[in-house]
N, C-alpha and C. Protein backbone atom coordinates (compact mmCIF):
# COMPACT_ATOMS: atom_id res chain seq x y z
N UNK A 1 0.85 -1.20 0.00
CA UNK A 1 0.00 0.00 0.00
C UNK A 1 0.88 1.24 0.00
N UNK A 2 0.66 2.11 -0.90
CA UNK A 2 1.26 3.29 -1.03
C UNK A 2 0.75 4.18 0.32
N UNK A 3 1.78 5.32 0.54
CA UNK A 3 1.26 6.15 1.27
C UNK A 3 0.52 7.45 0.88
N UNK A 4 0.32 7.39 -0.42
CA UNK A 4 -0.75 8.20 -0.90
C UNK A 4 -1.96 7.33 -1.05
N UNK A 5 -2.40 6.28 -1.17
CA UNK A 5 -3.92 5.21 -0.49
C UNK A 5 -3.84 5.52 1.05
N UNK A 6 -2.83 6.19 2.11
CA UNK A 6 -3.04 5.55 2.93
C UNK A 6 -3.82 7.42 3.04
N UNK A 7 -3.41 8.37 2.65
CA UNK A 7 -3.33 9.83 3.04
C UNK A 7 -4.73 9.76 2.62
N UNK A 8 -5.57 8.77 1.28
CA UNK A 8 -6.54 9.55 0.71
C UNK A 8 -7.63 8.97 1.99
N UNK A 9 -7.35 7.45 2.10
CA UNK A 9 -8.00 6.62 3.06
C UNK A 9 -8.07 8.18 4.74
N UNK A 10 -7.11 8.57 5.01
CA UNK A 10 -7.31 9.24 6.14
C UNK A 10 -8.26 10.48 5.56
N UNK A 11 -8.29 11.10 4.17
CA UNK A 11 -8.89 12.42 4.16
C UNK A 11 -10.42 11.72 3.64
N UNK A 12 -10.53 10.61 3.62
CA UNK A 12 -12.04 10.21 3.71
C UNK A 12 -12.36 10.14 5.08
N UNK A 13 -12.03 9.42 5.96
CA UNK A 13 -12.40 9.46 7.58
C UNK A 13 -12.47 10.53 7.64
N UNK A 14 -11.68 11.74 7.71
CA UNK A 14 -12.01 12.78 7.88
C UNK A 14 -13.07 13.41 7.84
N UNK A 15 -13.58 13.60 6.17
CA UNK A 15 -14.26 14.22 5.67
C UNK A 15 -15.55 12.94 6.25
N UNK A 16 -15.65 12.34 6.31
CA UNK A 16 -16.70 11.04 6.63
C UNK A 16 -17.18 11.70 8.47
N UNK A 17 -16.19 12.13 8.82
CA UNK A 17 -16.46 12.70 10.90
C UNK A 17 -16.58 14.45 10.65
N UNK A 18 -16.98 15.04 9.28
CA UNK A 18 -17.09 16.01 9.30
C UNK A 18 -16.21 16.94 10.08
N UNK A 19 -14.53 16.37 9.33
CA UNK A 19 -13.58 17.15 9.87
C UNK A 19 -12.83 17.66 8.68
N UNK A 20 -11.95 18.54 8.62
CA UNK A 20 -10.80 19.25 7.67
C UNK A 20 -9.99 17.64 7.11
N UNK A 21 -9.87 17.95 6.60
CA UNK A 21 -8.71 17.12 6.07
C UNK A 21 -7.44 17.06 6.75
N UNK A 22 -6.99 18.25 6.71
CA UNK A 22 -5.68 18.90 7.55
C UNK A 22 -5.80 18.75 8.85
N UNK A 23 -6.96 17.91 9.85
CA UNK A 23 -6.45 18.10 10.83
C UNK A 23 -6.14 16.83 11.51
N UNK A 24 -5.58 16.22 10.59
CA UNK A 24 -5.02 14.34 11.17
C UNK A 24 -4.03 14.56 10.57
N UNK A 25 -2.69 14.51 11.12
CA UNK A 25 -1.57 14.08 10.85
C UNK A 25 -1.24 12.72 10.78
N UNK A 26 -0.45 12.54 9.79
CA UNK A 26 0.34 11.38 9.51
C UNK A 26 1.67 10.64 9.89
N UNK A 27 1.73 10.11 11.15
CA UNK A 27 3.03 9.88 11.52
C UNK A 27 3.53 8.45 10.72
N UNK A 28 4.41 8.57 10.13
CA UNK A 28 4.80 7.26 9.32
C UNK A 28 5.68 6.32 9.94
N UNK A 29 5.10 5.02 11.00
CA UNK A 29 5.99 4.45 11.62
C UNK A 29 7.26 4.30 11.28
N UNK A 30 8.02 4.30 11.41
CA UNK A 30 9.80 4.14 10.54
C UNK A 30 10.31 3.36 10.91
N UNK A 31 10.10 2.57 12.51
CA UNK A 31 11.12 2.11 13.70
C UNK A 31 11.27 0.59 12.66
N UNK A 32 12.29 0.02 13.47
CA UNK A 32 13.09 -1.22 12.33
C UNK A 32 12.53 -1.55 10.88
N UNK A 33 12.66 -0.38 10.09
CA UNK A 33 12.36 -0.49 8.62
C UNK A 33 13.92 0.00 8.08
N UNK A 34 13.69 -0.70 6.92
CA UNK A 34 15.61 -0.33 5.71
C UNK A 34 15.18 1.23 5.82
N UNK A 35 16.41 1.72 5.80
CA UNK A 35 16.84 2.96 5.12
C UNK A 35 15.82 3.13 3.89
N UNK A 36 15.89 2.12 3.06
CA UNK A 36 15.87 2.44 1.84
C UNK A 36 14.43 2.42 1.75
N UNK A 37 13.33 2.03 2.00
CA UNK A 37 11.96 1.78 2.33
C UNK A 37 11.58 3.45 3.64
N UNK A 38 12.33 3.68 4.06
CA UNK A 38 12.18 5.42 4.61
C UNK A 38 12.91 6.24 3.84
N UNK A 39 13.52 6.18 2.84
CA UNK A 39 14.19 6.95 2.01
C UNK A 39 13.27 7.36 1.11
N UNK A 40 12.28 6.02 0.25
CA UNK A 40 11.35 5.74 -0.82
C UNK A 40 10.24 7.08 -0.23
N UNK A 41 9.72 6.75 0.85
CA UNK A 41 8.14 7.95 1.56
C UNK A 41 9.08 9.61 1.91
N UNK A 42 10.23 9.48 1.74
CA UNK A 42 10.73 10.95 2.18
C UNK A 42 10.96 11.57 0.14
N UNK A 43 11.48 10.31 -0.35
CA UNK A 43 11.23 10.75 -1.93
C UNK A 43 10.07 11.33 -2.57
N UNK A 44 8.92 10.34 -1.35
CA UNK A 44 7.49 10.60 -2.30
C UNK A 44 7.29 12.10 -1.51
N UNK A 45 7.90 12.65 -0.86
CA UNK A 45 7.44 14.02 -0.16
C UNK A 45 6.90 14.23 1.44
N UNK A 46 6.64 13.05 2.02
CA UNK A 46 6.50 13.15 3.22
C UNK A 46 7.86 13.28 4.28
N UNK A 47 7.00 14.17 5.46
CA UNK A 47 8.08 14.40 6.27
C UNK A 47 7.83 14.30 7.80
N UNK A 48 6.63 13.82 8.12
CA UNK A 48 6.55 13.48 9.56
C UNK A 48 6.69 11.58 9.88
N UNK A 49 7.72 11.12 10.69
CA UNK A 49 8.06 9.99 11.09
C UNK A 49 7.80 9.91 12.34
N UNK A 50 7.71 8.26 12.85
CA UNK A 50 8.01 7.99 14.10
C UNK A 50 8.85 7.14 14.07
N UNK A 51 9.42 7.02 15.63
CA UNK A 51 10.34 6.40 15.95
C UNK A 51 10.25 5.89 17.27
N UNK A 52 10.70 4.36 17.57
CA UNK A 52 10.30 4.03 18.89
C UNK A 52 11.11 3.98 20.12
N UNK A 53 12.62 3.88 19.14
CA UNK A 53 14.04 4.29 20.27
C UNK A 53 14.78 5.33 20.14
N UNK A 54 15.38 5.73 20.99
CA UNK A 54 16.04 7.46 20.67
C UNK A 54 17.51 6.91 19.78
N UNK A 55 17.92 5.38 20.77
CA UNK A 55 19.39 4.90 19.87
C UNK A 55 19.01 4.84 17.98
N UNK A 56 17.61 4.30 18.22
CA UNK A 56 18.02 3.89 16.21
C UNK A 56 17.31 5.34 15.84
N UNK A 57 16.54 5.93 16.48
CA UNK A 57 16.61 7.53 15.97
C UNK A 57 17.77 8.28 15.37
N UNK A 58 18.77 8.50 16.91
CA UNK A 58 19.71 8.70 16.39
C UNK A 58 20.74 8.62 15.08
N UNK A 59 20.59 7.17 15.01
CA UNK A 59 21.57 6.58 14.17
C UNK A 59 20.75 6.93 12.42
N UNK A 60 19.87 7.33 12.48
CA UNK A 60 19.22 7.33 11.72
C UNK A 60 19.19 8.74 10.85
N UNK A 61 18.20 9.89 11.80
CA UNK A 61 17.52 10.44 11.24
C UNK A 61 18.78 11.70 11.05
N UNK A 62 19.77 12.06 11.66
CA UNK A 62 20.68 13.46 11.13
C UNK A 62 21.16 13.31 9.93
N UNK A 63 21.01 12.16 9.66
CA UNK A 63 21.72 11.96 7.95
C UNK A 63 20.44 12.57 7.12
N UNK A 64 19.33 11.87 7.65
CA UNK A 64 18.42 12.12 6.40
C UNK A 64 17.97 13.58 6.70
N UNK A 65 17.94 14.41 7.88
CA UNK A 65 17.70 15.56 7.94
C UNK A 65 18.24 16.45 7.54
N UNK A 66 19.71 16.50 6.89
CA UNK A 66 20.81 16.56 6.09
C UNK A 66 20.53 16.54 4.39
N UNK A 67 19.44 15.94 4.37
CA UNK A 67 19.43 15.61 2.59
C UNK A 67 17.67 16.22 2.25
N UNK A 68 16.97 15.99 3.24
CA UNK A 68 15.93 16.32 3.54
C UNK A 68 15.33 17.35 4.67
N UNK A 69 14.79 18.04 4.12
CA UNK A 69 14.38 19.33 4.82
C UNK A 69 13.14 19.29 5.29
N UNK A 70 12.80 20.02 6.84
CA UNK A 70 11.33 19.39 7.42
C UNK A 70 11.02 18.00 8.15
N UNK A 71 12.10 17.31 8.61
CA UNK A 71 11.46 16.27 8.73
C UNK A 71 11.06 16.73 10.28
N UNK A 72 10.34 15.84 10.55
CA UNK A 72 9.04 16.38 11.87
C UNK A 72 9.20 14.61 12.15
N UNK A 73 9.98 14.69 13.03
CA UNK A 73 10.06 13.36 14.29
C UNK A 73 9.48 13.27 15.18
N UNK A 74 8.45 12.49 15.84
CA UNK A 74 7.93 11.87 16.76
C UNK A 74 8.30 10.57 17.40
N UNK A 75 8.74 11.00 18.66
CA UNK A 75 8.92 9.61 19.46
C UNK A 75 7.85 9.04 20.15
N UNK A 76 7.69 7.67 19.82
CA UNK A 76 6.76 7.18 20.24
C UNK A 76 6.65 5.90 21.07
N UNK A 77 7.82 5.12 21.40
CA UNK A 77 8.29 4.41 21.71
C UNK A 77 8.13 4.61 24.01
N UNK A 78 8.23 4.03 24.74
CA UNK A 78 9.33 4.10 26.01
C UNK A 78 10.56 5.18 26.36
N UNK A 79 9.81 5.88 27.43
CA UNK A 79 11.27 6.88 27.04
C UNK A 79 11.98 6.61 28.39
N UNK A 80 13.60 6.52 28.51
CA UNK A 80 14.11 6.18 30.17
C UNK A 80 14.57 7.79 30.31
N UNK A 81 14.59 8.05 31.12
CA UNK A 81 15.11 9.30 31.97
C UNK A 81 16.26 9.87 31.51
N UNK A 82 17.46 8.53 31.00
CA UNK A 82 18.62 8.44 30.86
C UNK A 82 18.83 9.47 29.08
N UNK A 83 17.49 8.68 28.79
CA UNK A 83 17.87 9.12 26.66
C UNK A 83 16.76 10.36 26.83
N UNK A 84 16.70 11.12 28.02
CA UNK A 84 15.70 12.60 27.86
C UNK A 84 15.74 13.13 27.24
N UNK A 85 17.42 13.95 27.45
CA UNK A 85 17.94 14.89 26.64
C UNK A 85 18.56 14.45 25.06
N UNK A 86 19.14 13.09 25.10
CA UNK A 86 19.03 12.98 23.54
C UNK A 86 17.74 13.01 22.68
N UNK A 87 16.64 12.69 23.01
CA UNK A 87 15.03 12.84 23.37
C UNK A 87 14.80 14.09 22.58
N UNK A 88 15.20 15.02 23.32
CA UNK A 88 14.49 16.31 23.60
C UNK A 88 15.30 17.05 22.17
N UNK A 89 16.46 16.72 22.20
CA UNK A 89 17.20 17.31 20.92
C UNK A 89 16.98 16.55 19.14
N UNK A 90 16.76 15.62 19.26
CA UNK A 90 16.16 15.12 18.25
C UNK A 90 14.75 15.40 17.52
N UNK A 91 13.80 15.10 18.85
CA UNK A 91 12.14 14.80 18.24
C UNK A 91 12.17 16.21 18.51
N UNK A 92 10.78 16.49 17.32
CA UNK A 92 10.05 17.73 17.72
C UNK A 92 8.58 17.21 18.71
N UNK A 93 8.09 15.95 18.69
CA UNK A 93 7.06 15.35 19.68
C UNK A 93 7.55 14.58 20.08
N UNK A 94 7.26 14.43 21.77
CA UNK A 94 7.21 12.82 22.49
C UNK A 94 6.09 12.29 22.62
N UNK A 95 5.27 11.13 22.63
CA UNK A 95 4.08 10.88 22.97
C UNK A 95 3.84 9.58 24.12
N UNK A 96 4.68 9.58 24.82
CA UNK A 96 4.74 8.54 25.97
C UNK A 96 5.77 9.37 27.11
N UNK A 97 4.87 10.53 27.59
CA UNK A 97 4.91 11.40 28.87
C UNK A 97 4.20 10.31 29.61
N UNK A 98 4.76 9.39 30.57
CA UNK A 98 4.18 8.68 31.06
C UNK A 98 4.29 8.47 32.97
N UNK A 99 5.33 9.59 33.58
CA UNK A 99 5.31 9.14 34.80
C UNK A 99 6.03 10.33 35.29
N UNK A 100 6.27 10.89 36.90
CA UNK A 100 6.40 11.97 37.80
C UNK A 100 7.85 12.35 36.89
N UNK A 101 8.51 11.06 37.65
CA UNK A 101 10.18 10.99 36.83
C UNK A 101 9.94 11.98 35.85
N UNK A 102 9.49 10.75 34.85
CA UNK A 102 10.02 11.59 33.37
C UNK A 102 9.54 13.09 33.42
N UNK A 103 8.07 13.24 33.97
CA UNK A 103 7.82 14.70 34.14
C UNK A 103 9.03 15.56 34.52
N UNK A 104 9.65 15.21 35.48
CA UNK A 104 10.41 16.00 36.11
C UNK A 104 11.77 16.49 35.35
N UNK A 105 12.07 15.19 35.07
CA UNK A 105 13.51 15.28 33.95
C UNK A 105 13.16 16.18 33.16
N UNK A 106 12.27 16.07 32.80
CA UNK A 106 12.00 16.53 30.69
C UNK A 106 12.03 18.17 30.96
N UNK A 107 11.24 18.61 32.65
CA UNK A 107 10.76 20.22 32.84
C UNK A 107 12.56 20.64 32.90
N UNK A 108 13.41 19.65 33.51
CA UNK A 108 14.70 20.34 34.20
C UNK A 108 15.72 20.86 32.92
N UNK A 109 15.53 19.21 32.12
CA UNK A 109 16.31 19.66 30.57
C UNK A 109 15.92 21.12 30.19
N UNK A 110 14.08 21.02 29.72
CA UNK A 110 13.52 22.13 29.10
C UNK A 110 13.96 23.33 29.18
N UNK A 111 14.17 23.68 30.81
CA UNK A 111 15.12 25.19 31.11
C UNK A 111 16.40 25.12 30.95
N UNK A 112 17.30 23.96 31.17
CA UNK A 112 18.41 23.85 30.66
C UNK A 112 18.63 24.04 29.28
N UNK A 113 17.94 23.49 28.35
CA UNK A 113 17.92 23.30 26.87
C UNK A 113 17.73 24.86 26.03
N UNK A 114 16.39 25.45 26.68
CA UNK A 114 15.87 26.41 26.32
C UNK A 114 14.49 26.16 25.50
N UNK A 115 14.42 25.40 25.28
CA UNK A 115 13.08 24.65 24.55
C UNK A 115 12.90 23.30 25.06
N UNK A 116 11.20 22.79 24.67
CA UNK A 116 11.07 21.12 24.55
C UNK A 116 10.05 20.80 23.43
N UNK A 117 10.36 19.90 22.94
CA UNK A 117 9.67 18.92 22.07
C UNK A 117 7.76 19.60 22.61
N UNK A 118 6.61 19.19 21.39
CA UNK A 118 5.39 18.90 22.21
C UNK A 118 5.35 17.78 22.84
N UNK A 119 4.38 17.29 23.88
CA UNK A 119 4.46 16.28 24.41
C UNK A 119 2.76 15.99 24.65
N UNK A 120 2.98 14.79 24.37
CA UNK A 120 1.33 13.60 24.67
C UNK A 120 1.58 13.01 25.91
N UNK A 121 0.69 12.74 26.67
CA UNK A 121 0.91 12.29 27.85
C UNK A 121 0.23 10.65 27.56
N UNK A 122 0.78 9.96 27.88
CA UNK A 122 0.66 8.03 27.29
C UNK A 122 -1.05 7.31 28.78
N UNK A 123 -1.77 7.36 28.03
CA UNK A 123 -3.04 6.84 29.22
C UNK A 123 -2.91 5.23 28.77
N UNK A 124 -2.99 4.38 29.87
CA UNK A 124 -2.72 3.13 29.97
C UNK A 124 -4.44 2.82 29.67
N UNK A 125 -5.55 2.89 28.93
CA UNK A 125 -6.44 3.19 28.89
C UNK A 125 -7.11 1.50 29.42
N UNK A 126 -6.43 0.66 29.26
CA UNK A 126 -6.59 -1.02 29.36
C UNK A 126 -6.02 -0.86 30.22
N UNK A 127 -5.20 -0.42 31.06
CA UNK A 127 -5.22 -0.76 32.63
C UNK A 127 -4.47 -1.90 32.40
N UNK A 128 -3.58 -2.72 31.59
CA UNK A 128 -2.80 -3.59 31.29
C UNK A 128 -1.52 -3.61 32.23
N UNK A 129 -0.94 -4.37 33.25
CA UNK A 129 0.21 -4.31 33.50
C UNK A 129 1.35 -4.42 33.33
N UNK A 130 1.49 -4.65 31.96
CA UNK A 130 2.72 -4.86 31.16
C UNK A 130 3.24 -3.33 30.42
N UNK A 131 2.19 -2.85 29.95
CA UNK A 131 1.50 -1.73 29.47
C UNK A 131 2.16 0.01 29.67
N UNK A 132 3.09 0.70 29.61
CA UNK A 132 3.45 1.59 29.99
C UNK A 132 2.05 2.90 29.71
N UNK A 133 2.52 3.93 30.60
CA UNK A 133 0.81 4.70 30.92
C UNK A 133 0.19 5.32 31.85
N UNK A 134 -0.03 6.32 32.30
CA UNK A 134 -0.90 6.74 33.63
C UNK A 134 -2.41 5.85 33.42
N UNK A 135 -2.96 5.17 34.47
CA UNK A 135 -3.56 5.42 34.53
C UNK A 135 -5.32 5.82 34.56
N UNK A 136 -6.20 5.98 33.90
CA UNK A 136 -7.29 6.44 33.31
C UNK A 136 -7.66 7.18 34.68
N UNK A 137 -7.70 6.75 36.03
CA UNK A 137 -8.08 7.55 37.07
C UNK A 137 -6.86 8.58 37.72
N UNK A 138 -5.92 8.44 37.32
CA UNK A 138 -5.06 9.35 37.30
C UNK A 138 -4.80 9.94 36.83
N UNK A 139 -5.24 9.70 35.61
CA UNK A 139 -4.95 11.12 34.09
C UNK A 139 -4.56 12.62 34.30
N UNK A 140 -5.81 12.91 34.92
CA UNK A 140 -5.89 14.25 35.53
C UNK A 140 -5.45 14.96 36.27
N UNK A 141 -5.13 13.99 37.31
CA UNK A 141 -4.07 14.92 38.21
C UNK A 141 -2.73 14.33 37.66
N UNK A 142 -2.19 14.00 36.46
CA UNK A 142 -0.97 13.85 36.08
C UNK A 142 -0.84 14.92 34.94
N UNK A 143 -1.95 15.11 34.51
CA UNK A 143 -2.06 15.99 33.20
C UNK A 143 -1.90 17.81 33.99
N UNK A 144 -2.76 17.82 35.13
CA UNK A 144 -2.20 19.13 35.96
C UNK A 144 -1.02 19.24 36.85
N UNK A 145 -0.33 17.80 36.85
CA UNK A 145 1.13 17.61 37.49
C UNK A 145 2.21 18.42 36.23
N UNK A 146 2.19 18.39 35.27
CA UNK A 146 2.69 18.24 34.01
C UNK A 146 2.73 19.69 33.47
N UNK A 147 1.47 20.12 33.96
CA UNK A 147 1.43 21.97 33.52
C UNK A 147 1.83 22.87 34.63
N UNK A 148 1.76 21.90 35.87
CA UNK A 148 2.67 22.87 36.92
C UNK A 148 3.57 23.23 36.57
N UNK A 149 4.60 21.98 35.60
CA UNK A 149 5.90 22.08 35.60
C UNK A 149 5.85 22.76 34.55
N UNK A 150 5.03 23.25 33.62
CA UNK A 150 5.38 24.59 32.59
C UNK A 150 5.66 23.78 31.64
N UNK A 151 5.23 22.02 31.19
CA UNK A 151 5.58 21.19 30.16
C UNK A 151 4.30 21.95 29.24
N UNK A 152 4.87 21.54 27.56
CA UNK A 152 4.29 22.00 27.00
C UNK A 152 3.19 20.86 26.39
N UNK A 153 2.10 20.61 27.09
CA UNK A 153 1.20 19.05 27.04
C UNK A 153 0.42 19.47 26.13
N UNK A 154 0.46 19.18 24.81
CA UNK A 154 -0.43 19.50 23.49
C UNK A 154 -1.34 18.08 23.92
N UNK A 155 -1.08 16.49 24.35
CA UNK A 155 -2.55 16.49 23.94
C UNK A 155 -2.38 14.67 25.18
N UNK A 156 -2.90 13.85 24.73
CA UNK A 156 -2.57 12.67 25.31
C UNK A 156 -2.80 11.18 23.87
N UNK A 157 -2.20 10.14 24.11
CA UNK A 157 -1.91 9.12 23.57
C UNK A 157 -2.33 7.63 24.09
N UNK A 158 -3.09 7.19 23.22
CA UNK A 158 -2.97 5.51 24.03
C UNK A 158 -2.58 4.54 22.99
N UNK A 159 -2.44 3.26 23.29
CA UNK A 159 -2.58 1.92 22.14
C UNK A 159 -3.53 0.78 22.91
N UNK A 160 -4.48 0.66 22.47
CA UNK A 160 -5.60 -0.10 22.97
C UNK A 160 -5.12 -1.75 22.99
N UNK A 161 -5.39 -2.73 23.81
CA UNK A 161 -5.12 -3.53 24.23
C UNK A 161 -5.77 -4.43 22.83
N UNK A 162 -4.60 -5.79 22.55
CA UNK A 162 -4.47 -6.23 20.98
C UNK A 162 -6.03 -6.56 20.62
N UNK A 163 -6.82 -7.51 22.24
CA UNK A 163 -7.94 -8.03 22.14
C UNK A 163 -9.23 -7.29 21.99
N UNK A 164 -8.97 -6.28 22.39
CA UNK A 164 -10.59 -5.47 22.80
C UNK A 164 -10.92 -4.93 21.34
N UNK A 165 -12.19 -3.70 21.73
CA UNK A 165 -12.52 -3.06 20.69
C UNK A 165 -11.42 -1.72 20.43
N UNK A 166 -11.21 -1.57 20.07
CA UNK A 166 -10.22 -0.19 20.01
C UNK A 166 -10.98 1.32 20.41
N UNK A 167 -12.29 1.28 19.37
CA UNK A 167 -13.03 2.67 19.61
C UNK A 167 -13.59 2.77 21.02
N UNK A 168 -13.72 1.85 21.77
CA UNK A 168 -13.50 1.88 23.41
C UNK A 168 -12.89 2.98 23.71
N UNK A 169 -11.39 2.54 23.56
CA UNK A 169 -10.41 3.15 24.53
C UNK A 169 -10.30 4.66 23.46
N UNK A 170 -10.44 4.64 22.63
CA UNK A 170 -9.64 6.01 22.23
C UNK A 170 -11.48 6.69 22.29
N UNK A 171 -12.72 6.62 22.39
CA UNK A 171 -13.70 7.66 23.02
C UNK A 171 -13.03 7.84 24.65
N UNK A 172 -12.44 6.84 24.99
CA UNK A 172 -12.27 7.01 26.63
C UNK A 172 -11.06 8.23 26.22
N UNK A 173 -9.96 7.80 25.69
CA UNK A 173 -9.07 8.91 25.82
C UNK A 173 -9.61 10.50 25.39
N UNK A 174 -10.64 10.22 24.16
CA UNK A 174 -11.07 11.55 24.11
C UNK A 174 -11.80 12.45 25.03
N UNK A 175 -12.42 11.50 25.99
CA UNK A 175 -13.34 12.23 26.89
C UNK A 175 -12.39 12.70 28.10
N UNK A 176 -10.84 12.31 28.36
CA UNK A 176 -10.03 12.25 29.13
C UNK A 176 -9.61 13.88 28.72
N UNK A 177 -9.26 13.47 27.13
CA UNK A 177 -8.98 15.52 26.80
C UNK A 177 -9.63 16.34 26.83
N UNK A 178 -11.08 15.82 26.54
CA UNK A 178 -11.62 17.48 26.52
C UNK A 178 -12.35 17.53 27.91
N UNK A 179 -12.63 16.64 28.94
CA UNK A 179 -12.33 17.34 30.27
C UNK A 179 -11.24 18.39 30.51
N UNK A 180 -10.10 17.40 29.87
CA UNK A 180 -8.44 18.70 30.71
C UNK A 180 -8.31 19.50 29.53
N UNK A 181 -9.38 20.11 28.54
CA UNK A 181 -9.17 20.96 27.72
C UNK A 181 -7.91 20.56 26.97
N UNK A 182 -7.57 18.91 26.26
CA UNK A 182 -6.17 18.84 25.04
C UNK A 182 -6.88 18.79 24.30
N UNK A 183 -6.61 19.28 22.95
CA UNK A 183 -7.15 19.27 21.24
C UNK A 183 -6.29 17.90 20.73
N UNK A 184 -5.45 17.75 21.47
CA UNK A 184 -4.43 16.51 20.66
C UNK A 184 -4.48 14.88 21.09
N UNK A 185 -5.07 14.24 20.16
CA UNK A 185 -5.14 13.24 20.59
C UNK A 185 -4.32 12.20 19.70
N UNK A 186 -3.35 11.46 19.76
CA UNK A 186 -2.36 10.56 19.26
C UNK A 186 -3.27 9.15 19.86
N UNK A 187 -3.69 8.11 18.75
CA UNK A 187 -4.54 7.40 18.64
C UNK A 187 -4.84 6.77 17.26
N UNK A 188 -4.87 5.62 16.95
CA UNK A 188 -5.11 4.94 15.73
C UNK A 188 -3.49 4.45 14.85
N UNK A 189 -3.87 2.98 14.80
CA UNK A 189 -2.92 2.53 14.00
C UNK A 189 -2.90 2.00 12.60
N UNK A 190 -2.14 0.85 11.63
CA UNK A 190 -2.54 0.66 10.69
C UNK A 190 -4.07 0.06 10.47
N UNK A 191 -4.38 -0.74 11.51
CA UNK A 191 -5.51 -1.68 11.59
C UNK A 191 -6.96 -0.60 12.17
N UNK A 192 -6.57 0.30 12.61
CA UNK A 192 -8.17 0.99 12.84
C UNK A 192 -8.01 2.41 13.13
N UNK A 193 -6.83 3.05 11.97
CA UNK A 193 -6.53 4.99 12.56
C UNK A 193 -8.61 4.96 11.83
N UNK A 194 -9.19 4.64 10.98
CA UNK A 194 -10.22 5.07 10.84
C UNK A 194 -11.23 5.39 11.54
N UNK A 195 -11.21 4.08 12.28
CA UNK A 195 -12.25 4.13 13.78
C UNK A 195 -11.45 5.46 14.87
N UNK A 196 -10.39 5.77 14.61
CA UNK A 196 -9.76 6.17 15.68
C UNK A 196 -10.20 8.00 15.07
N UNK A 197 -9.99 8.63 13.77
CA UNK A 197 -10.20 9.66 13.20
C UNK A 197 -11.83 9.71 13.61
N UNK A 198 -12.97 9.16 13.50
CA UNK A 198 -14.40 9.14 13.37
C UNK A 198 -14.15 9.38 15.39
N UNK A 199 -13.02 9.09 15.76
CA UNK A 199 -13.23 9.48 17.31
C UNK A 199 -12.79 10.82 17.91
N UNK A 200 -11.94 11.64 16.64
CA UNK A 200 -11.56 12.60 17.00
C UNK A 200 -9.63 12.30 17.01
N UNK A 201 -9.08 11.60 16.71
CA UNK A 201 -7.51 11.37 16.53
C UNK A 201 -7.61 12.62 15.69
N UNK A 202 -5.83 12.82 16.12
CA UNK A 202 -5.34 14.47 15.81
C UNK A 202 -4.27 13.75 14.87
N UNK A 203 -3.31 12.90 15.06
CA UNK A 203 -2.12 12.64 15.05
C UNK A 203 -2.46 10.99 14.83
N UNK A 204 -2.46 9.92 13.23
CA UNK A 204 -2.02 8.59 13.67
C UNK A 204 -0.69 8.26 13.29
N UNK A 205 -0.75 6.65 13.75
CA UNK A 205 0.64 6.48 13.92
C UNK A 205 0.47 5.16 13.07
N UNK A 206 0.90 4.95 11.79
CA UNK A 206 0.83 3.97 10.65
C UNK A 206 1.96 3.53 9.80
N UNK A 207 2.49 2.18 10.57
CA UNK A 207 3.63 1.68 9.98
C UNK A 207 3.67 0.30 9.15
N UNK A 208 2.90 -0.14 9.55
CA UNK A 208 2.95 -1.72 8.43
C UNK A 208 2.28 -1.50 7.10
N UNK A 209 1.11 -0.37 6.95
CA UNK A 209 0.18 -0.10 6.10
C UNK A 209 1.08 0.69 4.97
N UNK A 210 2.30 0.83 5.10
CA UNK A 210 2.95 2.16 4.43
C UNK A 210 4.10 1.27 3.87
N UNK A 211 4.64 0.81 4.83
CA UNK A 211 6.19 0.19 4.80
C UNK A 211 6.12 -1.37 4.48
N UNK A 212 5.28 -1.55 4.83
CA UNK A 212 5.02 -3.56 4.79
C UNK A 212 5.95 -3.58 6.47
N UNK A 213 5.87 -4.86 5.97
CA UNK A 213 6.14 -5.59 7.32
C UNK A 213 7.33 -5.12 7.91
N UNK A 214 7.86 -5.24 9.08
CA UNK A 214 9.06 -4.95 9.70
C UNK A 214 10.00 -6.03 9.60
N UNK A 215 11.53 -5.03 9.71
CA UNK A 215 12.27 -5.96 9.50
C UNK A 215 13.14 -5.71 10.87
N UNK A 216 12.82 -7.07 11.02
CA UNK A 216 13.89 -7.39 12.82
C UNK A 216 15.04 -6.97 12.79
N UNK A 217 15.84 -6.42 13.67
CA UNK A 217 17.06 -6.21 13.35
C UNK A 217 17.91 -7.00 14.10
């Protein structure tokens, strides 16, 4: 599947939830795909990626930001405390703001740095314990933990548990934002960003549908 089937497929959901076209972004999973298969979607003109580790970020994306202009990185992956600040200098989004810690790190870099990335705050919406996530009854007072610290929280993020229904959890995450007043909701993958756009997703995150399958490294 090309990623122009996948762009027209999103500006029908769109237009299908009586929304803009423009207001679902396209994050193009990237994480263990060839070079050459993220080289091919930066040829065809796209420029927003994700990525799930800051190491193969790294190793990755200054070359192509180098040859290519605009690219708009999103981390989306686990973030440790340790890869903050490589974190913070790379992505222009994080979307797994997920705990006091990392809150804390990310505010200390931020004034150190002088800037930070936007950031999604990660809702464990399945309550899964494997699962990285605030939460669902904690949301809120993590989401006003987060603006104490002067973080810049554009919106919140989940990945719905493999078994359930999906449009479950991402109405739950939506009703989670527009209580705490976020417009941004990071939500929907290759298998249901549609259901996830008809819920209000700002931002999906679509990597097998674009790239084919992953390659292990």
């Amino acid at each position: 599947m090309t990623i122009e089937t996948i762009k027209d497929r999103i500006a029908k959901a769109a237009q299908a939830a009586n929304r803009a076209e423009d207001s679902v972004k396209l994050i193009a999973v990237s994480k263990v795909q060839p070079n050459e298969r993220v080289e091919a979607v930066l040829e065809a003109g796209h420029r927003c990626f994700g990525e799930n580790r800051v190491q193969e970020a790294a190793g990755k994306w200054p070359d192509f930001r180098e040859r290519f202009a605009g690219v708009d990185l999103h981390l989306i992956g686990p973030l440790q405390t340790n890869k903050a600040r490589q974190a913070m200098e790379l992505a222009q989004s994080i979307h797994t703001l997920d705990r006091p810690k990392l809150a804390k790190t990310l505010a200390r870099l931020a004034q150190e740095i002088g800037q930070c990335p936007e950031l999604f705050i990660q809702v464990n919406t399945g309550e899964e314990e494997q699962k990285a996530g605030v939460m669902p009854a904690q949301a809120d007072d993590f989401i006003a933990e987060c603006r104490a610290l002067d973080l810049p929280v554009a919106g919140l993020m989940c990945i719905p548990p493999v078994e359930e229904e999906p449009a479950l959890h991402f109405a739950l995450l939506a009703k989670i934002a527009a209580r705490n007043d976020l417009s941004g909701l990071s939500m929907g993958m290759s298998g249901d960003f549609e259901r996830a756009i008809a819920l209000g997703a700002t931002h999906v995150r679509v990597g097998s549908a674009i790239f084919g399958e992953r390659v292990p490294g």
